[in-house]
Protein backbone atom coordinates (compact mmCIF):
# COMPACT_ATOMS: atom_id res chain seq x y z
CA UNK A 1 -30.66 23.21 16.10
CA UNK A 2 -30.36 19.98 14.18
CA UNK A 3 -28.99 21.78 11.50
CA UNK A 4 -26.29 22.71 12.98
CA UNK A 5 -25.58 20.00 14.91
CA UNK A 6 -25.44 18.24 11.13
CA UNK A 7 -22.43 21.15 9.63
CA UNK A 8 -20.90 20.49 12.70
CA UNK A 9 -19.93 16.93 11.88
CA UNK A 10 -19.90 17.19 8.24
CA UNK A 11 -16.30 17.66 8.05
CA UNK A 12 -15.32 14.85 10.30
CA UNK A 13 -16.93 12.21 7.32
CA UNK A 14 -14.55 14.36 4.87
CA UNK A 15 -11.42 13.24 6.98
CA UNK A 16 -12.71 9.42 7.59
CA UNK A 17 -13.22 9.44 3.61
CA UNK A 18 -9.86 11.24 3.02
CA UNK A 19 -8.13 8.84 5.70
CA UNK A 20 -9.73 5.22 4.55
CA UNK A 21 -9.92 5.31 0.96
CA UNK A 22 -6.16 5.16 0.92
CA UNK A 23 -5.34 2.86 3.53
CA UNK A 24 -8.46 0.43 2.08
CA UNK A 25 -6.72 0.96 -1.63
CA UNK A 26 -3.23 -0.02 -0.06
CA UNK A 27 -5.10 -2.42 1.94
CA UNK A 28 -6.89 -3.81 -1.14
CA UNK A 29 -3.43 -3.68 -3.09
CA UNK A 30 -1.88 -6.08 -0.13
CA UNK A 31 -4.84 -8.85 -0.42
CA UNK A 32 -4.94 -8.36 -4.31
CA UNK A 33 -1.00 -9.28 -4.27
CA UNK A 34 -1.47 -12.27 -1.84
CA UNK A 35 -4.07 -14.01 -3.93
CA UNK A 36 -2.26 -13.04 -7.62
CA UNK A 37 1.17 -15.03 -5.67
CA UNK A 38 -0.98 -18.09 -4.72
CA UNK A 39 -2.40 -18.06 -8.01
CA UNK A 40 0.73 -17.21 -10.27
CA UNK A 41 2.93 -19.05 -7.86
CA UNK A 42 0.86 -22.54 -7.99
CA UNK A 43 1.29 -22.54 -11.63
CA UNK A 44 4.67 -21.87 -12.02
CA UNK A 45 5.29 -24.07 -9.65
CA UNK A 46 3.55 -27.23 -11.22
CA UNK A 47 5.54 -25.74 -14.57
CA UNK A 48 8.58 -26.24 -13.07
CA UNK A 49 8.23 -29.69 -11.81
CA UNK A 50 8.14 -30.94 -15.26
CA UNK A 51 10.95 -29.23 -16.82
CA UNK A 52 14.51 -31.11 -16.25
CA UNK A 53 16.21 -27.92 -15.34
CA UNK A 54 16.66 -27.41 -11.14
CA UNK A 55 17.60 -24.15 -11.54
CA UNK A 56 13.73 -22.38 -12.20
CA UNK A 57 12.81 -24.03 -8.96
CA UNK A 58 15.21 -22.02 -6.94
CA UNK A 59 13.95 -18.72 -9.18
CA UNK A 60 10.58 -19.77 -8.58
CA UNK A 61 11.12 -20.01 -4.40
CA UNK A 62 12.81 -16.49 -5.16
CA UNK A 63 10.07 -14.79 -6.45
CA UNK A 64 8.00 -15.86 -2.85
CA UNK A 65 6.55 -12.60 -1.02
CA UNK A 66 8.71 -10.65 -3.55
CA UNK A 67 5.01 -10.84 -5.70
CA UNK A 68 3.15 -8.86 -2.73
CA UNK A 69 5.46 -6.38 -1.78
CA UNK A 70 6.21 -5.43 -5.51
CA UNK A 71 1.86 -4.82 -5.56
CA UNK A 72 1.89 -3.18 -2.57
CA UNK A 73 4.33 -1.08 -2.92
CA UNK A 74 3.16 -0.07 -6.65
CA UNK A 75 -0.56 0.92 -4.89
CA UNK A 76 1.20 2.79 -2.14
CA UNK A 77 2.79 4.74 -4.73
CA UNK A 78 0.05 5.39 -6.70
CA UNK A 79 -2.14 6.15 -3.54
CA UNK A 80 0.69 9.08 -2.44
CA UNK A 81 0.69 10.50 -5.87
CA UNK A 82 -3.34 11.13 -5.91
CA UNK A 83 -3.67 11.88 -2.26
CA UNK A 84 -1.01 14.33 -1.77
């Protein structure tokens, strides 16, 4: 009997695996692209306050959240691709 009680929910891991390891990846993808804008986005940022040119400041504010949908999107797609 505890045999079968262990087939019988051997399949339900195979969907938790086959539903979570995507949305974690995409997930992952979302956090990954929030840190690389503070990063990336501090830097330029402290670049740009030295140059004599307004201009990169207003590119610079631009490029704010544009960063983390860009990375998520880019893991989203790769995510539908291998988990068709």
């Amino acid at each position: 009997m505890l045999n079968y009680s262990f087939h019988r929910f051997s399949g339900i891991s195979e969907k938790i695996t086959q539903l979570f390891l995507p949305l974690g990846s995409i997930l992952g993808g979302l956090i990954l692209g929030i840190i690389f804008e503070k990063i990336i986005l501090r830097k330029l940022k402290k670049i740009a306050l030295k140059t004599k040119w307004e201009g990169d400041e207003i590119v610079i504010s631009s490029l704010r959240g544009m960063l983390t949908f860009g990375l998520f999107l880019r893991v989203f797609t790769v995510q539908s691709f291998i988990f068709q």
